[in-house]
PDB file of N, CA and C in Angstrom:
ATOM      1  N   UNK A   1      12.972  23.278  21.825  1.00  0.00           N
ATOM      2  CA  UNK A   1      14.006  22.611  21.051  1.00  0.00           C
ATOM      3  C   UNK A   1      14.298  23.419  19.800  1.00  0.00           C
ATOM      4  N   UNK A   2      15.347  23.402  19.552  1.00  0.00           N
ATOM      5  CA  UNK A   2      16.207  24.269  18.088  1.00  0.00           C
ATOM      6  C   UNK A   2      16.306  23.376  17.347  1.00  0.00           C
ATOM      7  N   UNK A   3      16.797  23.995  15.984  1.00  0.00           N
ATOM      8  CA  UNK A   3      16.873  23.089  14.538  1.00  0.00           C
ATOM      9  C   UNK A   3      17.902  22.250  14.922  1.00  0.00           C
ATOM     10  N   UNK A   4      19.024  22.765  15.816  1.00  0.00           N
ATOM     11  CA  UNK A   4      20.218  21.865  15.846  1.00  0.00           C
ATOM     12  C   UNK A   4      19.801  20.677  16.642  1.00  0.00           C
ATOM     13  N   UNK A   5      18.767  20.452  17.606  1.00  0.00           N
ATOM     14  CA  UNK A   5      18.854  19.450  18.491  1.00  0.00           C
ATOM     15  C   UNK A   5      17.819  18.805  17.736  1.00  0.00           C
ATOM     16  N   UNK A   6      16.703  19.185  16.668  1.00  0.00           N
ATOM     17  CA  UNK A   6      15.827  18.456  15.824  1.00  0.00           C
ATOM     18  C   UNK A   6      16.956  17.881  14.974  1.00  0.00           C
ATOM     19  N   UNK A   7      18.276  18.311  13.789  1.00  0.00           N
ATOM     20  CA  UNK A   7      19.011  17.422  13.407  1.00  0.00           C
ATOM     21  C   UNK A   7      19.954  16.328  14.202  1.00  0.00           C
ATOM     22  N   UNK A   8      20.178  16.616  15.263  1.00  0.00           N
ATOM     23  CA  UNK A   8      21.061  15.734  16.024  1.00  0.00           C
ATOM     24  C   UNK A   8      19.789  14.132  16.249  1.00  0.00           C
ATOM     25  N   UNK A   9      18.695  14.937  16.126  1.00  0.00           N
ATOM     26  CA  UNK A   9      17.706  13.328  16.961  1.00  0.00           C
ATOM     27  C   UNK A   9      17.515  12.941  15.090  1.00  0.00           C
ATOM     28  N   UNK A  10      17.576  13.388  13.929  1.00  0.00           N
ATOM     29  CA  UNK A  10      17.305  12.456  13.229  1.00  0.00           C
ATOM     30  C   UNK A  10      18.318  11.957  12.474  1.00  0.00           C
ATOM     31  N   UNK A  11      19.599  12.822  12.511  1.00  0.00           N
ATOM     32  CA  UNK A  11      21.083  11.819  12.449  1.00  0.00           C
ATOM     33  C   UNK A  11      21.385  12.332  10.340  1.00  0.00           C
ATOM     34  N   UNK A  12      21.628  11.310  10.265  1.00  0.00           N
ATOM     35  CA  UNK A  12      22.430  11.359   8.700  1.00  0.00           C
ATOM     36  C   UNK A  12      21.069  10.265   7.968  1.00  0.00           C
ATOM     37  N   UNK A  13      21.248  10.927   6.384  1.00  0.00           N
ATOM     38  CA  UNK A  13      20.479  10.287   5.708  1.00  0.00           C
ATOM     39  C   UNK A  13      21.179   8.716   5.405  1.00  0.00           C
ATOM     40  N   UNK A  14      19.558   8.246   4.658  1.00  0.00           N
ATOM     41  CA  UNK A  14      20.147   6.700   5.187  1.00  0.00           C
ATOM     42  C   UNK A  14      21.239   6.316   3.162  1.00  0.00           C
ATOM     43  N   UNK A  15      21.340   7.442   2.607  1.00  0.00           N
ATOM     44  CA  UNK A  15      22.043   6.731   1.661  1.00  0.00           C
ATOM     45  C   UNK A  15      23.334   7.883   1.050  1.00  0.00           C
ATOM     46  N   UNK A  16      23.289   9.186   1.601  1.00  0.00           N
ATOM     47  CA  UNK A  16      24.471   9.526   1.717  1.00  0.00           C
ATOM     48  C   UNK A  16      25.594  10.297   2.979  1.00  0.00           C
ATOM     49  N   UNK A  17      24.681   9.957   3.841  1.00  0.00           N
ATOM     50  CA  UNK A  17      25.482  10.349   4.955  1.00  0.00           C
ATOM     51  C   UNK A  17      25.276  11.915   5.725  1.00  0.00           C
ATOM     52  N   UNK A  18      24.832  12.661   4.253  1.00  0.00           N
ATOM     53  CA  UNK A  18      24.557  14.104   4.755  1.00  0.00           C
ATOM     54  C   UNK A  18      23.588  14.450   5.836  1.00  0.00           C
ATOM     55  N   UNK A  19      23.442  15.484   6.682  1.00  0.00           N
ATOM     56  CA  UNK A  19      22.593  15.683   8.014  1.00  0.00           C
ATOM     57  C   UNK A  19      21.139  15.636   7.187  1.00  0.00           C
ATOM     58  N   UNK A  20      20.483  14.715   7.785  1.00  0.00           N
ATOM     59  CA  UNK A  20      18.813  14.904   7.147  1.00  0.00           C
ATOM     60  C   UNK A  20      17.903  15.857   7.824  1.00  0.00           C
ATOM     61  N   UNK A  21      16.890  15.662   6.788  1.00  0.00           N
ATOM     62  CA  UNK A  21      15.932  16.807   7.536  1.00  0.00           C
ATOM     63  C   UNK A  21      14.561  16.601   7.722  1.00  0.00           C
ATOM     64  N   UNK A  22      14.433  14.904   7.294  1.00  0.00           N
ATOM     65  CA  UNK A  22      12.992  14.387   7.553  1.00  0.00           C
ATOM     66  C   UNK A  22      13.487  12.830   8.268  1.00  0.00           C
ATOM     67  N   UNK A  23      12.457  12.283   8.883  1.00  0.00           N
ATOM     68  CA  UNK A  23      12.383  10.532   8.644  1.00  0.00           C
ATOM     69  C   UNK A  23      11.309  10.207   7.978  1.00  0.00           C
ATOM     70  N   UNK A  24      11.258   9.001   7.540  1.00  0.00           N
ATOM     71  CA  UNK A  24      10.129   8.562   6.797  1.00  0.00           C
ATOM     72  C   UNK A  24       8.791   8.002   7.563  1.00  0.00           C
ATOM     73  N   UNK A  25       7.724   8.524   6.982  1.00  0.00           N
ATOM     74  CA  UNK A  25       6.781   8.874   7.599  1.00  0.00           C
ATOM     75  C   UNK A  25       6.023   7.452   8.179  1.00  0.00           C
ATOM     76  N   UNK A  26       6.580   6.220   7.023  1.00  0.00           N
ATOM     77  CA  UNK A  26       5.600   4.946   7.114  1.00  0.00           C
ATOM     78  C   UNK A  26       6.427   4.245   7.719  1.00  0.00           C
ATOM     79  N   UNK A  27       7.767   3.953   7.654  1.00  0.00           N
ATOM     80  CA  UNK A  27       8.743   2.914   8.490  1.00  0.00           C
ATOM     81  C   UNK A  27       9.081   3.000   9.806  1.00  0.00           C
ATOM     82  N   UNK A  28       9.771   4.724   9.583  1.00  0.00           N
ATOM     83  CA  UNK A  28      10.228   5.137  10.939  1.00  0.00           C
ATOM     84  C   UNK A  28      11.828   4.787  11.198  1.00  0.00           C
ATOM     85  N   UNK A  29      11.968   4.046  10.263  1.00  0.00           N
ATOM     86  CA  UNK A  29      13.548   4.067  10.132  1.00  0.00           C
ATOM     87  C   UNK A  29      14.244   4.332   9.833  1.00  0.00           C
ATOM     88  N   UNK A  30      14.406   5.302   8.942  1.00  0.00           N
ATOM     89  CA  UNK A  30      15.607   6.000   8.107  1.00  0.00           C
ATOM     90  C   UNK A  30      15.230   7.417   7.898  1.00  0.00           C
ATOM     91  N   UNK A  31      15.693   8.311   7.580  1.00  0.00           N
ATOM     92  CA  UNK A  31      16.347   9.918   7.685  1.00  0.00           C
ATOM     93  C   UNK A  31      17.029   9.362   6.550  1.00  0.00           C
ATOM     94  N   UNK A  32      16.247  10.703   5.808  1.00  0.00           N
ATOM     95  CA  UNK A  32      16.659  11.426   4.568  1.00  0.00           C
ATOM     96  C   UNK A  32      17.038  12.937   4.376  1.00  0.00           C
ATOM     97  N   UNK A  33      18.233  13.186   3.253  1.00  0.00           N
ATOM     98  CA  UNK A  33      18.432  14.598   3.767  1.00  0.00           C
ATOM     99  C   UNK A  33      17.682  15.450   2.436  1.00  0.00           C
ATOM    100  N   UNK A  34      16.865  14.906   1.447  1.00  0.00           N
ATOM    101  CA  UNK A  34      16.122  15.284   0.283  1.00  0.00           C
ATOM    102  C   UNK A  34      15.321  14.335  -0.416  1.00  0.00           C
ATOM    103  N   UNK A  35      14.132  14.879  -1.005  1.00  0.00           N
ATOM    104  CA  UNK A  35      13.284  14.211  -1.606  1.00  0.00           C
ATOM    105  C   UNK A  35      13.515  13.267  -2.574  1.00  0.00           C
ATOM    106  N   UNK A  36      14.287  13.190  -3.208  1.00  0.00           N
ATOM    107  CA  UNK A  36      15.050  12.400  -4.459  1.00  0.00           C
ATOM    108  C   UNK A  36      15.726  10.835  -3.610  1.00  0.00           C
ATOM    109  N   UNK A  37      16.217  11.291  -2.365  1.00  0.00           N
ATOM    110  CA  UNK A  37      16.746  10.092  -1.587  1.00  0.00           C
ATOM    111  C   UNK A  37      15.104   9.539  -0.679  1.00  0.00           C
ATOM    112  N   UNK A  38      14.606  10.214  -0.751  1.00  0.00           N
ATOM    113  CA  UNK A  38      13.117   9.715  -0.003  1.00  0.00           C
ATOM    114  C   UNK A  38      12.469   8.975  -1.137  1.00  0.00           C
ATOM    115  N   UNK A  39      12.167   9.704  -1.923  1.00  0.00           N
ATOM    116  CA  UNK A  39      12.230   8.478  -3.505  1.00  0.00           C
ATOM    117  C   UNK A  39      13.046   7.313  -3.630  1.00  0.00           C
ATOM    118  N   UNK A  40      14.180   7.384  -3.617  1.00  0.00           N
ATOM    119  CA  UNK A  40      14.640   5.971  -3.621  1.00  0.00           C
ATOM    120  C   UNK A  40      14.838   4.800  -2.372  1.00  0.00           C
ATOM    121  N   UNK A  41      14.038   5.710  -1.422  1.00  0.00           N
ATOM    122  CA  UNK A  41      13.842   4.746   0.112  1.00  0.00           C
ATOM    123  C   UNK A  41      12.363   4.081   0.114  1.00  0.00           C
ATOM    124  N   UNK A  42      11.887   4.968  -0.862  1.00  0.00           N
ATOM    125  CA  UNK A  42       9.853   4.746  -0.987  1.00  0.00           C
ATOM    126  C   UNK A  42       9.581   4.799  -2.674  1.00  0.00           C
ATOM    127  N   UNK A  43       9.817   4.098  -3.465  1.00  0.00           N
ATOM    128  CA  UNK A  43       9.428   4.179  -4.584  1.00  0.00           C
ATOM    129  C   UNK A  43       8.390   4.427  -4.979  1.00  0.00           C
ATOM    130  N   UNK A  44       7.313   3.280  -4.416  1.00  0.00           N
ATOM    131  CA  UNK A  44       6.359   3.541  -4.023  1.00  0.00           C
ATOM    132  C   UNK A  44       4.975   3.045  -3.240  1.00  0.00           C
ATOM    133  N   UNK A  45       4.601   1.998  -3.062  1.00  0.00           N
ATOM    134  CA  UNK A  45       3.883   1.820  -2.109  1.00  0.00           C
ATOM    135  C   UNK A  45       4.583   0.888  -0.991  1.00  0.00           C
ATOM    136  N   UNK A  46       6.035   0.870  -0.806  1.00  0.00           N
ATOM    137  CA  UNK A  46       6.665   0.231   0.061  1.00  0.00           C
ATOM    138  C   UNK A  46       8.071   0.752   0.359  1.00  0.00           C
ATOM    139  N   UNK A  47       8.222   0.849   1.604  1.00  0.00           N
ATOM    140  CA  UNK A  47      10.076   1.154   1.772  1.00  0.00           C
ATOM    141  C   UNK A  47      11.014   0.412   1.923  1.00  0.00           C
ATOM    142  N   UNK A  48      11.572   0.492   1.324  1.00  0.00           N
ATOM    143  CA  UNK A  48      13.037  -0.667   0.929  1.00  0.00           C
ATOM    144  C   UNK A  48      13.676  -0.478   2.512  1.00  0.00           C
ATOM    145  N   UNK A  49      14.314  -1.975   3.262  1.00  0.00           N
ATOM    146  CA  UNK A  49      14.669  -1.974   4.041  1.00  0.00           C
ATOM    147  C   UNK A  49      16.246  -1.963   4.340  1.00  0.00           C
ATOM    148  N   UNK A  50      16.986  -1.232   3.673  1.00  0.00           N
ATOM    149  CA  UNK A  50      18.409  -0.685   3.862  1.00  0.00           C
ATOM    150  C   UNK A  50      18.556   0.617   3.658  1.00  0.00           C
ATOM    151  N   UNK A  51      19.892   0.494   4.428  1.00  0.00           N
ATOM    152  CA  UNK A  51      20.559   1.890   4.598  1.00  0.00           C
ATOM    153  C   UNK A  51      22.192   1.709   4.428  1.00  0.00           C
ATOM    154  N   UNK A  52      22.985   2.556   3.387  1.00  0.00           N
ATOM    155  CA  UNK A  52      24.328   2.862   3.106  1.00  0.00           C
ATOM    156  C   UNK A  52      25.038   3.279   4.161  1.00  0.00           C
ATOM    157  N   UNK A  53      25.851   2.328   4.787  1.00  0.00           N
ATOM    158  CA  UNK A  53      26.859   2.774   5.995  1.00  0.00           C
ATOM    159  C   UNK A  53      28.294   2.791   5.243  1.00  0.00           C
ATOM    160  N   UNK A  54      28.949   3.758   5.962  1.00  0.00           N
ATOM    161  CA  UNK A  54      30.687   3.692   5.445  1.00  0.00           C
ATOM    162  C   UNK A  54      31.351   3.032   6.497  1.00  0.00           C
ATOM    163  N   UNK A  55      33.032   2.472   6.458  1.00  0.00           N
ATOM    164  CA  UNK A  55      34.322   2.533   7.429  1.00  0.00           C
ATOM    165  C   UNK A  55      35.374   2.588   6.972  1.00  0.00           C
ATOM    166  N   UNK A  56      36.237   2.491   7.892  1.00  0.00           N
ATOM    167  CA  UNK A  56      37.624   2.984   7.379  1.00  0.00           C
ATOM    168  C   UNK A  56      37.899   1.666   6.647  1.00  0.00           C
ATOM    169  N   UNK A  57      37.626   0.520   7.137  1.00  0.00           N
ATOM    170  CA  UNK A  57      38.076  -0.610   6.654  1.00  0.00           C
ATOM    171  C   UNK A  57      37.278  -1.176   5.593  1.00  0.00           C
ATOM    172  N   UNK A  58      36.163  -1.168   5.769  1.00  0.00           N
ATOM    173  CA  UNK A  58      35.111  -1.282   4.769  1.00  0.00           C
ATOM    174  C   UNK A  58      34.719  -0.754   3.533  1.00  0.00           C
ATOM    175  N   UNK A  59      34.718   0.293   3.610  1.00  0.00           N
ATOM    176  CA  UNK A  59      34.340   1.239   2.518  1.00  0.00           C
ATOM    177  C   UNK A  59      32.384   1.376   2.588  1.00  0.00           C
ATOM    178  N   UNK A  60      32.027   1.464   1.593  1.00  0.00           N
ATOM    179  CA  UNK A  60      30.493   1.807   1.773  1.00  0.00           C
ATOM    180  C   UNK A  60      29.960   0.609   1.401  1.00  0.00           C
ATOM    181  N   UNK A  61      28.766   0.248   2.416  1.00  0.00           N
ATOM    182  CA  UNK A  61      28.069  -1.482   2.380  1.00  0.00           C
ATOM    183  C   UNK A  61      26.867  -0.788   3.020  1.00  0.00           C
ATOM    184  N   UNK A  62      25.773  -2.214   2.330  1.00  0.00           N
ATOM    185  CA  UNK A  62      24.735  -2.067   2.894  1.00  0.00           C
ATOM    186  C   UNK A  62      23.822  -2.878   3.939  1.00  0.00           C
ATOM    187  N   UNK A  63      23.502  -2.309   4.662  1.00  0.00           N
ATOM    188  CA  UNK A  63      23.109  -3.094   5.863  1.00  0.00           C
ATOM    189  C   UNK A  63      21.123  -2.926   6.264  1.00  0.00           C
ATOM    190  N   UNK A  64      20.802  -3.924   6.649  1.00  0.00           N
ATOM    191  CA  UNK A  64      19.127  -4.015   6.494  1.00  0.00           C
ATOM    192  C   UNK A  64      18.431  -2.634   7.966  1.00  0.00           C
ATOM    193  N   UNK A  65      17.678  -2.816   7.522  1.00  0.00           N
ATOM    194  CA  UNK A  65      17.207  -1.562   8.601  1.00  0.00           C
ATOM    195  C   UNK A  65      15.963  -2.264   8.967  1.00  0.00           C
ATOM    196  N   UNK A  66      15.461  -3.649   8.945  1.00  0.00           N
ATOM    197  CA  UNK A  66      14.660  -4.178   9.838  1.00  0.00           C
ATOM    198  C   UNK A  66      14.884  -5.455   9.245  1.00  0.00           C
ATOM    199  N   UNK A  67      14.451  -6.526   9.874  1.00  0.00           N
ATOM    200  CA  UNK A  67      13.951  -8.008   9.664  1.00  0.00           C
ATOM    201  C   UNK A  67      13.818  -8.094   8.432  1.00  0.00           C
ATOM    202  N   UNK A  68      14.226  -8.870   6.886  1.00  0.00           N
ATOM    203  CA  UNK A  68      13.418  -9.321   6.211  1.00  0.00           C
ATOM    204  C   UNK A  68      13.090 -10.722   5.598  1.00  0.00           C
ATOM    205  N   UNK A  69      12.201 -10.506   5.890  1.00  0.00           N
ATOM    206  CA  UNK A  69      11.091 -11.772   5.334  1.00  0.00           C
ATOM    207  C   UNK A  69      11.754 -12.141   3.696  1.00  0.00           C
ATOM    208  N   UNK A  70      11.191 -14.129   3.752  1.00  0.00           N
ATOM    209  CA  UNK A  70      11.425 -14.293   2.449  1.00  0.00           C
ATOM    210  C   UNK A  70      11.030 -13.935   1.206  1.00  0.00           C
ATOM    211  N   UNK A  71      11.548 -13.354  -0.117  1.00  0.00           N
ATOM    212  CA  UNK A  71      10.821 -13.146  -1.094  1.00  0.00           C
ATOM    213  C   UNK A  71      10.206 -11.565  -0.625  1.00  0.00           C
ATOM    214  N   UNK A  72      11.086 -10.723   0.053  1.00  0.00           N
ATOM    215  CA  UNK A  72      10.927  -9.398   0.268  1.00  0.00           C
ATOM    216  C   UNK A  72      11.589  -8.457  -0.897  1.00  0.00           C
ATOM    217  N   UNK A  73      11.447  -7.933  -1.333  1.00  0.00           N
ATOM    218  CA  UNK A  73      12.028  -6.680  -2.424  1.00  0.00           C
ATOM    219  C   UNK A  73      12.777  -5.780  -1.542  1.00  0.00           C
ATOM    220  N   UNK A  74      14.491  -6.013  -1.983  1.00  0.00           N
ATOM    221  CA  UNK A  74      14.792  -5.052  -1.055  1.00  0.00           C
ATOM    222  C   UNK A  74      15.725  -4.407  -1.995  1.00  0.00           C
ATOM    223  N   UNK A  75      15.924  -4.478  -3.297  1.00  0.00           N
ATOM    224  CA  UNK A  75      16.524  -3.571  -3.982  1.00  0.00           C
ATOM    225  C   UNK A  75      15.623  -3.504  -5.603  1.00  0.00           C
ATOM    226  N   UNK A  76      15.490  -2.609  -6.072  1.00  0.00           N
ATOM    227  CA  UNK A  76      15.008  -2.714  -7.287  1.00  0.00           C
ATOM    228  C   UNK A  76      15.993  -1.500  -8.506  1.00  0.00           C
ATOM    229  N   UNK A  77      16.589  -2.155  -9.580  1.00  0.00           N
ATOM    230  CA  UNK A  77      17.464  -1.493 -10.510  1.00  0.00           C
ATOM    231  C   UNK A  77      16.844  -1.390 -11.932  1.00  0.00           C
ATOM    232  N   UNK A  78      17.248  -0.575 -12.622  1.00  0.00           N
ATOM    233  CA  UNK A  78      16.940  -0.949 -14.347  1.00  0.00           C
ATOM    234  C   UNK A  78      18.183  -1.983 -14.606  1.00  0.00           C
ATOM    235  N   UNK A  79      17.959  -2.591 -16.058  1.00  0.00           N
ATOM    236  CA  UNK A  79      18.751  -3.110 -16.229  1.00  0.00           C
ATOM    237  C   UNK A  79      19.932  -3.141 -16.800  1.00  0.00           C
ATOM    238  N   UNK A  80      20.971  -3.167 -17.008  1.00  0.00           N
ATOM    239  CA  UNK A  80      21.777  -2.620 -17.810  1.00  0.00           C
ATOM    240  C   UNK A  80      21.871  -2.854 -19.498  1.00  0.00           C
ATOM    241  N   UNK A  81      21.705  -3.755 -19.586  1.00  0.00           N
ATOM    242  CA  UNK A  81      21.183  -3.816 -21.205  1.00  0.00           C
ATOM    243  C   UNK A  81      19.629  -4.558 -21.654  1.00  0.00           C
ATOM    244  N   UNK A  82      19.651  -4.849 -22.362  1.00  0.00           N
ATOM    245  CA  UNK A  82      18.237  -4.871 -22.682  1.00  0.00           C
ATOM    246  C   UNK A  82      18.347  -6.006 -23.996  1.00  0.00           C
ATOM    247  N   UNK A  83      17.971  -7.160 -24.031  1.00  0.00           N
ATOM    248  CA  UNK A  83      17.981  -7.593 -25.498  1.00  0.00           C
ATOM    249  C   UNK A  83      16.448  -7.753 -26.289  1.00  0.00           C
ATOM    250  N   UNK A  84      16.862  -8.478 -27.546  1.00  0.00           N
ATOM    251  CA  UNK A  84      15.432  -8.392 -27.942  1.00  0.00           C
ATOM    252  C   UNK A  84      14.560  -9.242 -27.543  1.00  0.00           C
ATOM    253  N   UNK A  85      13.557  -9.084 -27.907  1.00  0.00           N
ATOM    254  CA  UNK A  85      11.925  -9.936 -27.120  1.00  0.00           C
ATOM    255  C   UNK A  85      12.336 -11.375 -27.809  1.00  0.00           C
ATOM    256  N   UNK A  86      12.171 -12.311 -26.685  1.00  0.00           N
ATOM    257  CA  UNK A  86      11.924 -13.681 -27.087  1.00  0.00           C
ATOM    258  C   UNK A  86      10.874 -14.270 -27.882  1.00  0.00           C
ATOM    259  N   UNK A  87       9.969 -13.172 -28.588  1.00  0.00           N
ATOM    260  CA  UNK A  87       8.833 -13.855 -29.677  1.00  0.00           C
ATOM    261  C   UNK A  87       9.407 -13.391 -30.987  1.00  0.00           C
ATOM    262  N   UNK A  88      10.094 -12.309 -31.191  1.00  0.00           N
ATOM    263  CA  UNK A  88      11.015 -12.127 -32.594  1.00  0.00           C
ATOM    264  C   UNK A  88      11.899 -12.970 -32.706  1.00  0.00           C
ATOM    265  N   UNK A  89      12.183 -13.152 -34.124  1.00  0.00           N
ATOM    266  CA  UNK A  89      13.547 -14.285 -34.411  1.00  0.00           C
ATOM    267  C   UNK A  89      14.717 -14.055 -34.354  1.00  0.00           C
ATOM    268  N   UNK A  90      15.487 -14.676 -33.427  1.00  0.00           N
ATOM    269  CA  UNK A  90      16.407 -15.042 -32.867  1.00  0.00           C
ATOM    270  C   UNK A  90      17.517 -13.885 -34.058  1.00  0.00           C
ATOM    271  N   UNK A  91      18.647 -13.301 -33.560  1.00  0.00           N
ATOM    272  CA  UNK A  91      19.022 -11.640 -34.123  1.00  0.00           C
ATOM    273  C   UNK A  91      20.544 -11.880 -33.367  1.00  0.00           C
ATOM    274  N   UNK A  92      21.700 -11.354 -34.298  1.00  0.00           N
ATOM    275  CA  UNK A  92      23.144 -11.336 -33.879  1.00  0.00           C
ATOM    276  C   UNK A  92      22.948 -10.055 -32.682  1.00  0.00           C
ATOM    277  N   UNK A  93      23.598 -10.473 -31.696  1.00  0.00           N
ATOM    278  CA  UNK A  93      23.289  -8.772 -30.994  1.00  0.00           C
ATOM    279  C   UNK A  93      24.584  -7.909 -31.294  1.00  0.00           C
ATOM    280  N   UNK A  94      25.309  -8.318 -32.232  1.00  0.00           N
ATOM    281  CA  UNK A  94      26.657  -7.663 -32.414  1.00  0.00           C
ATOM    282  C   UNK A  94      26.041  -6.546 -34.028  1.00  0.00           C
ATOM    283  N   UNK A  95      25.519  -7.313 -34.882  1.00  0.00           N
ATOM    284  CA  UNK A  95      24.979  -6.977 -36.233  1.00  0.00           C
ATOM    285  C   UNK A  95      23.630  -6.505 -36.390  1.00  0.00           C
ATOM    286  N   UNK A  96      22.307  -7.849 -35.582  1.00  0.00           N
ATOM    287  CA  UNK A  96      21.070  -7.512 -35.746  1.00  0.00           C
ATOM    288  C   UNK A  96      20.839  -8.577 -36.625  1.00  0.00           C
ATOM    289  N   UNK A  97      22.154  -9.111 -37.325  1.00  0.00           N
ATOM    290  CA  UNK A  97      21.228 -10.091 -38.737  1.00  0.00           C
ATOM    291  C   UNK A  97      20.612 -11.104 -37.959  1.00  0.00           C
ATOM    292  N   UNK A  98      19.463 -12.056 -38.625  1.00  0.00           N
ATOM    293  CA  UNK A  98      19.124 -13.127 -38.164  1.00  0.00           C
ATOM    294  C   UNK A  98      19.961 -13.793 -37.966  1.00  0.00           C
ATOM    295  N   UNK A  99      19.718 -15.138 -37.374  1.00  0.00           N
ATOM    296  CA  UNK A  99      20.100 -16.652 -37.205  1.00  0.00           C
ATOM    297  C   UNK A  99      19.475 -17.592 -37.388  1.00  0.00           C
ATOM    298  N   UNK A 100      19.815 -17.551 -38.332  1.00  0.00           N
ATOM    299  CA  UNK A 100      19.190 -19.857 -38.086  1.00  0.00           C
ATOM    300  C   UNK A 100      19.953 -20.148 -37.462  1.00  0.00           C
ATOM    301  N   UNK A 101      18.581 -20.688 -36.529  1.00  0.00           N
ATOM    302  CA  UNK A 101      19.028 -21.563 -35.676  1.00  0.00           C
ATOM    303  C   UNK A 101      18.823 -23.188 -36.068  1.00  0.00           C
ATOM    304  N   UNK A 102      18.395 -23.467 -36.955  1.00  0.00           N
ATOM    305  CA  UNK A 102      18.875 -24.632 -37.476  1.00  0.00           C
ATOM    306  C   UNK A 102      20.188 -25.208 -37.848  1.00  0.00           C
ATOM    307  N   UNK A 103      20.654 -24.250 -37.985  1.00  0.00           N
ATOM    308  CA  UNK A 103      21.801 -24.506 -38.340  1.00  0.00           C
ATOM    309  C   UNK A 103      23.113 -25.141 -37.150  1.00  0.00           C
ATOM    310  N   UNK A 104      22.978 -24.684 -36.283  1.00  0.00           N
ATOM    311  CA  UNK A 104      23.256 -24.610 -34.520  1.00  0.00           C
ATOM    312  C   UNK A 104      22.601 -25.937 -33.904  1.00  0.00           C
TER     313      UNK A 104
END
């Protein structure tokens, strides 16, 4: 067997489409075409169970790549903002000044 018929059996990576060049070693379900996308399929002691499909009609959606169970982790993000800790006193998030909240 040649490189071409080793990429044809493991297809397109599972989050941008490009020809991959591994599958993942613990699932078995998804083809990746670089380590950085194998990172975000295996963070780390578990593999997230989706994969990025495109269509003409659709556009790009995501679809599960096995069964999941309730209370499964199947996406994990930072957050986009961040406010302050709920044990400091209560803070304008526009200014920073306090609030009484007595006052309210």
């Amino acid at each position: 067997m040649g490189a071409e018929s080793d990429q044809a059996e493991l297809g397109a990576c599972f989050l941008c489409q490009a020809p991959a060049c591994k599958t993942c070693e613990h699932c078995k379900l998804v083809s990746f075409c670089k380590e950085s996308h194998r990172q975000l399929h295996r963070p780390g002691s578990q593999c997230f169970s989706f994969a990025i499909q495109q269509s003409e009609t659709a556009g790009r959606y995501m679809v599960a790549t096995r069964d999941i169970a309730a209370l499964d982790t199947i996406l994990v993000e930072r957050a986009a903002a961040v406010g302050p800790k709920l044990r400091n006193t209560a803070v304008c998030l526009e200014c920073w000044a306090e609030v009484d909240l007595a006052s309210y």
